[in-house]
N, C-alpha and C. Protein backbone atom coordinates (compact mmCIF):
# COMPACT_ATOMS: atom_id res chain seq x y z
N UNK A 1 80.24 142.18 81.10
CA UNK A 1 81.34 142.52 80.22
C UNK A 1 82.64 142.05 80.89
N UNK A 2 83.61 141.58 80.12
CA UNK A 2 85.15 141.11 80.56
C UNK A 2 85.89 141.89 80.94
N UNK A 3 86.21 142.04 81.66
CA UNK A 3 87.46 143.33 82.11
C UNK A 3 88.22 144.06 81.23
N UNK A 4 88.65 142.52 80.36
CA UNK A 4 89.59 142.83 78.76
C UNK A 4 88.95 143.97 78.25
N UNK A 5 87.47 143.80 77.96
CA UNK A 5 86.70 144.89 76.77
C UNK A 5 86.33 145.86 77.53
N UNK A 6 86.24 145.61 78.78
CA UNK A 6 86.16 147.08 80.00
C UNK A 6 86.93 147.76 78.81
N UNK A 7 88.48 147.32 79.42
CA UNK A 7 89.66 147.84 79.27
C UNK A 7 89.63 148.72 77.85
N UNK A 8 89.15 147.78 77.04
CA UNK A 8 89.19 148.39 75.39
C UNK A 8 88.45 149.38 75.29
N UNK A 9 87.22 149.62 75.95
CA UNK A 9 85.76 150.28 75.47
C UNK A 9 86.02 151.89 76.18
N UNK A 10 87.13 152.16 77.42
CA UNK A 10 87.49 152.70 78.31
C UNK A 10 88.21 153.61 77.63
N UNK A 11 89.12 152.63 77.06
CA UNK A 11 90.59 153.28 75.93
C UNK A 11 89.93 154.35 74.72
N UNK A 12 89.35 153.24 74.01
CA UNK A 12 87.83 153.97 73.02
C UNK A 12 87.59 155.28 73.55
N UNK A 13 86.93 155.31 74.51
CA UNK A 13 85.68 156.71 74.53
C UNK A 13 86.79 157.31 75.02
N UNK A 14 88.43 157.34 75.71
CA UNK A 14 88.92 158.25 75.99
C UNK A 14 89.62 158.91 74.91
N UNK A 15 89.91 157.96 74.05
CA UNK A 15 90.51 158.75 73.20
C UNK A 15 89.80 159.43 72.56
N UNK A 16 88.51 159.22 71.94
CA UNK A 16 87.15 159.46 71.31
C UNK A 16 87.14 161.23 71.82
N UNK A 17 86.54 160.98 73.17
CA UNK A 17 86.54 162.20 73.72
C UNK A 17 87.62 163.49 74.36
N UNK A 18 88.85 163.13 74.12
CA UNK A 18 89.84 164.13 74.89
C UNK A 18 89.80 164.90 74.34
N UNK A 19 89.42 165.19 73.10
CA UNK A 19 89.40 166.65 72.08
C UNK A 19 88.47 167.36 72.85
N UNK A 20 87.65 167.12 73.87
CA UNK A 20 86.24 168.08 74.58
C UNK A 20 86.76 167.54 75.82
N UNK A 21 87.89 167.93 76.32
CA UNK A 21 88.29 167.41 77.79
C UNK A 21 87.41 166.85 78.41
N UNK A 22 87.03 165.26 77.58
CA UNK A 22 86.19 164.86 78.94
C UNK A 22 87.08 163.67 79.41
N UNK A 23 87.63 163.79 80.45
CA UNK A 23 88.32 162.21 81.04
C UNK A 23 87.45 160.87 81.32
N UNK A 24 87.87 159.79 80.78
CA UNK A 24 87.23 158.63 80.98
C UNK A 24 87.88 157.81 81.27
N UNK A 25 87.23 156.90 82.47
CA UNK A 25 88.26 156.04 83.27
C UNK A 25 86.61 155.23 84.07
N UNK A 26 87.22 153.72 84.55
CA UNK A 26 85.85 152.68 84.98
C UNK A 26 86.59 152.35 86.13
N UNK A 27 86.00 152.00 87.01
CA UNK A 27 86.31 151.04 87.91
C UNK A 27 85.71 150.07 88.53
N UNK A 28 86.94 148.75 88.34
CA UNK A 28 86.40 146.99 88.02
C UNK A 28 86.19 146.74 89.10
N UNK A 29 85.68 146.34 90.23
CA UNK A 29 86.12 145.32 91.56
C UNK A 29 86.22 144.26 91.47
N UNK A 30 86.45 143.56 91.86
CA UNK A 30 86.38 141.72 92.05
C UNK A 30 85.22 141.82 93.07
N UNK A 31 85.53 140.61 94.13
CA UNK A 31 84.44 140.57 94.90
C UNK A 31 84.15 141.55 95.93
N UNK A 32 83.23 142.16 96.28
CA UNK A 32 82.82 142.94 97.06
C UNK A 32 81.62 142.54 98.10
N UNK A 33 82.27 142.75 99.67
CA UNK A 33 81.71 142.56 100.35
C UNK A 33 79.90 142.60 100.17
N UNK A 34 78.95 142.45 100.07
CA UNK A 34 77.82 142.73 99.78
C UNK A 34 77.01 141.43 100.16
N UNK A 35 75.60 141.87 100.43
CA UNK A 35 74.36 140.63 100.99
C UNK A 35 74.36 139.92 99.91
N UNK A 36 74.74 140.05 98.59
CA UNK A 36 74.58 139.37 97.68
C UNK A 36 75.70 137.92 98.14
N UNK A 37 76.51 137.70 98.41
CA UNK A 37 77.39 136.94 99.06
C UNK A 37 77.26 136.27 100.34
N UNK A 38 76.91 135.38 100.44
CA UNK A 38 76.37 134.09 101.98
C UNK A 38 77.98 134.25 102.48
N UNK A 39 77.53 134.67 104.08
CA UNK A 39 79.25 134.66 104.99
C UNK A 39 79.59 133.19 104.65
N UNK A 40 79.11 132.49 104.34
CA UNK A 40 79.89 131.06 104.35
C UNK A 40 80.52 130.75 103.02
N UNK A 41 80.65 131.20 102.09
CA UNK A 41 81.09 132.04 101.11
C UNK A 41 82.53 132.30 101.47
N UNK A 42 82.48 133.51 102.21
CA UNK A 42 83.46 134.08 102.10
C UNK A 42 84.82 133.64 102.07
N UNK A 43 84.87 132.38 103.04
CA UNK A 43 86.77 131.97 102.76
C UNK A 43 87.01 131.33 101.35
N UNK A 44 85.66 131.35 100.71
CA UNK A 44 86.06 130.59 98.77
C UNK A 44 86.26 132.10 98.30
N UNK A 45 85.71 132.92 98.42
CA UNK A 45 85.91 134.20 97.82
C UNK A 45 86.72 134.93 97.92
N UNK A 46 87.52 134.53 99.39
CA UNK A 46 89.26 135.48 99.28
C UNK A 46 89.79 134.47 99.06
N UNK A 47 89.64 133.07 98.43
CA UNK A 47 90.74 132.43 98.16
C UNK A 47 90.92 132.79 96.49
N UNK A 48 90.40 133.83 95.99
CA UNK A 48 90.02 134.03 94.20
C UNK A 48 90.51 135.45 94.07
N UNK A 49 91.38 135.82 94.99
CA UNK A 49 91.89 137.24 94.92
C UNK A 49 93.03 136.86 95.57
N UNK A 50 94.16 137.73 94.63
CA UNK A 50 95.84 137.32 94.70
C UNK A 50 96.26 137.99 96.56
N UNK A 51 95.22 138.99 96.67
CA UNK A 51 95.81 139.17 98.34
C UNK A 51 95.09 138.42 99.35
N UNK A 52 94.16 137.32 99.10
CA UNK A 52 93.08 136.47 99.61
C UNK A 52 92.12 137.79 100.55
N UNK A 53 91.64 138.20 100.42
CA UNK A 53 90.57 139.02 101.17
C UNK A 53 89.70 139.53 100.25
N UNK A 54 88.29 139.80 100.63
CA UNK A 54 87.03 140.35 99.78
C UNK A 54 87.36 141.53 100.29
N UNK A 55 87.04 142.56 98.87
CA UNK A 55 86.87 144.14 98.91
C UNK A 55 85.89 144.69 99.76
N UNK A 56 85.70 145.71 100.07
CA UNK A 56 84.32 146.48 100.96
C UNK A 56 84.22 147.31 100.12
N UNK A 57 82.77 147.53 100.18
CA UNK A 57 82.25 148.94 99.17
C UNK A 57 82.66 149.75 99.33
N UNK A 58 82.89 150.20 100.84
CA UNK A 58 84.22 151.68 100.74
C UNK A 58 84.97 152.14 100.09
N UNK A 59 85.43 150.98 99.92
CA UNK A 59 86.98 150.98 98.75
C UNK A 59 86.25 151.37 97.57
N UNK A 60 85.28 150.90 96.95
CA UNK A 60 84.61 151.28 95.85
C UNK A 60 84.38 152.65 95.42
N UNK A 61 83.73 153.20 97.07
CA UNK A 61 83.16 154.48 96.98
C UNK A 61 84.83 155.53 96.99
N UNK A 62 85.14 155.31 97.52
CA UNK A 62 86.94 155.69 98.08
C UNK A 62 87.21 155.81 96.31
N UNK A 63 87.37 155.13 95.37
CA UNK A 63 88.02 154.81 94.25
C UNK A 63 87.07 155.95 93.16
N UNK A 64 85.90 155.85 93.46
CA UNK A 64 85.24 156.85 92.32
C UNK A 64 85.11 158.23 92.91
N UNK A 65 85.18 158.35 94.09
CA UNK A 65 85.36 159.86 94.46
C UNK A 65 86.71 160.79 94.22
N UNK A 66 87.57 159.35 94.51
CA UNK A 66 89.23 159.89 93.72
C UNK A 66 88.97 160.18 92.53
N UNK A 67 88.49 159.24 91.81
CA UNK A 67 88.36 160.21 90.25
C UNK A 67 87.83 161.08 90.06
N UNK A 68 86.64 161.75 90.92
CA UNK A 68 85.81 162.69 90.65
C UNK A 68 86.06 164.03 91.42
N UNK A 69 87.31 163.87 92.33
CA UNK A 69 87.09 165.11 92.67
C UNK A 69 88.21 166.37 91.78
N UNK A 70 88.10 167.19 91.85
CA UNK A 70 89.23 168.35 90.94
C UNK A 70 90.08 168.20 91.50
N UNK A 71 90.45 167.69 92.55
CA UNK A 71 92.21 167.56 93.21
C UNK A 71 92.72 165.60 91.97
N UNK A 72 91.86 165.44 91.83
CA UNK A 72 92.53 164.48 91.64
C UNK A 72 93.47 164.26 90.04
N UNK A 73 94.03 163.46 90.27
CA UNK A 73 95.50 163.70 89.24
C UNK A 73 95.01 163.70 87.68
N UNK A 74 95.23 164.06 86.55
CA UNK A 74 94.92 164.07 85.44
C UNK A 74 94.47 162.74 84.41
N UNK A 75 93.89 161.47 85.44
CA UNK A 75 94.19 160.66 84.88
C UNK A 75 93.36 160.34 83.57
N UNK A 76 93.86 160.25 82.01
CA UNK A 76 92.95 160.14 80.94
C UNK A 76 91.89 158.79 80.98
N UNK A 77 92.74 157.57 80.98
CA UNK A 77 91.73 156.58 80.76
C UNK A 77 92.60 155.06 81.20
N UNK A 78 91.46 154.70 82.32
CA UNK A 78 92.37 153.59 83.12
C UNK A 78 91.32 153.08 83.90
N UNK A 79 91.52 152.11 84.16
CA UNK A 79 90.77 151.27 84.81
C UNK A 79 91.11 150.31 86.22
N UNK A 80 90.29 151.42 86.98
CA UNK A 80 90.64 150.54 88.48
C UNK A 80 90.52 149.76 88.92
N UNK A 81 91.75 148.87 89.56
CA UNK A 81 91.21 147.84 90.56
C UNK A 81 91.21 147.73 92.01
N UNK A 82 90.11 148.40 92.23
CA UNK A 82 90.34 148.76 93.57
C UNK A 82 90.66 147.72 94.90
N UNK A 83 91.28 147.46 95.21
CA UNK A 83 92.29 146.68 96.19
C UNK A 83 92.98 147.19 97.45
N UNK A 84 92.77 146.75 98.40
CA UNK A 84 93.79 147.09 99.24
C UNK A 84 94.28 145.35 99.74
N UNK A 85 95.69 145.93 100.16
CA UNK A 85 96.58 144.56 100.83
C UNK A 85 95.76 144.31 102.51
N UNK A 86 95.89 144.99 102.91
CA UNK A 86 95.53 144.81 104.74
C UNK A 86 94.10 145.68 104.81
């Protein structure tokens, strides 16, 4: 699926569902460190991300636990890109 219709399908079920407080929100990565990816790879793969570096699954796991825990902020429906600069 395209990020675009992520985006749309995200919007959809949140609005769909806020009448039964359920929050809905996805999160996209780009490339992520993973065996699926040959290290020789890698300097084409941060050259395809605006901060040139590949993501780590951390960040992944880091990004859906923010949404999931009860401290976290009210957010209805949005879609992450989980990123860090450094």
């Amino acid at each position: 699926m395209l990020k675009g219709a992520l985006n749309a399908v995200t919007r959809a079920l949140a609005i769909e569902y806020a009448k039964d407080g359920i929050r809905v929100n996805t999160v996209a990565p780009g490339v992520i460190n993973t065996p699926m990816h040959k290290p020789e790879s890698h300097d084409f793969l941060k050259g395809l991300h605006p901060v040139g570096r590949i993501g780590e699954v951390k960040e992944i796991v880091d990004a859906v636990l923010f949404l999931t825990t009860r401290r976290s902020p009210r957010v209805r429906y949005c879609t992450w890109m989980a990123a860090r600069t450094r």
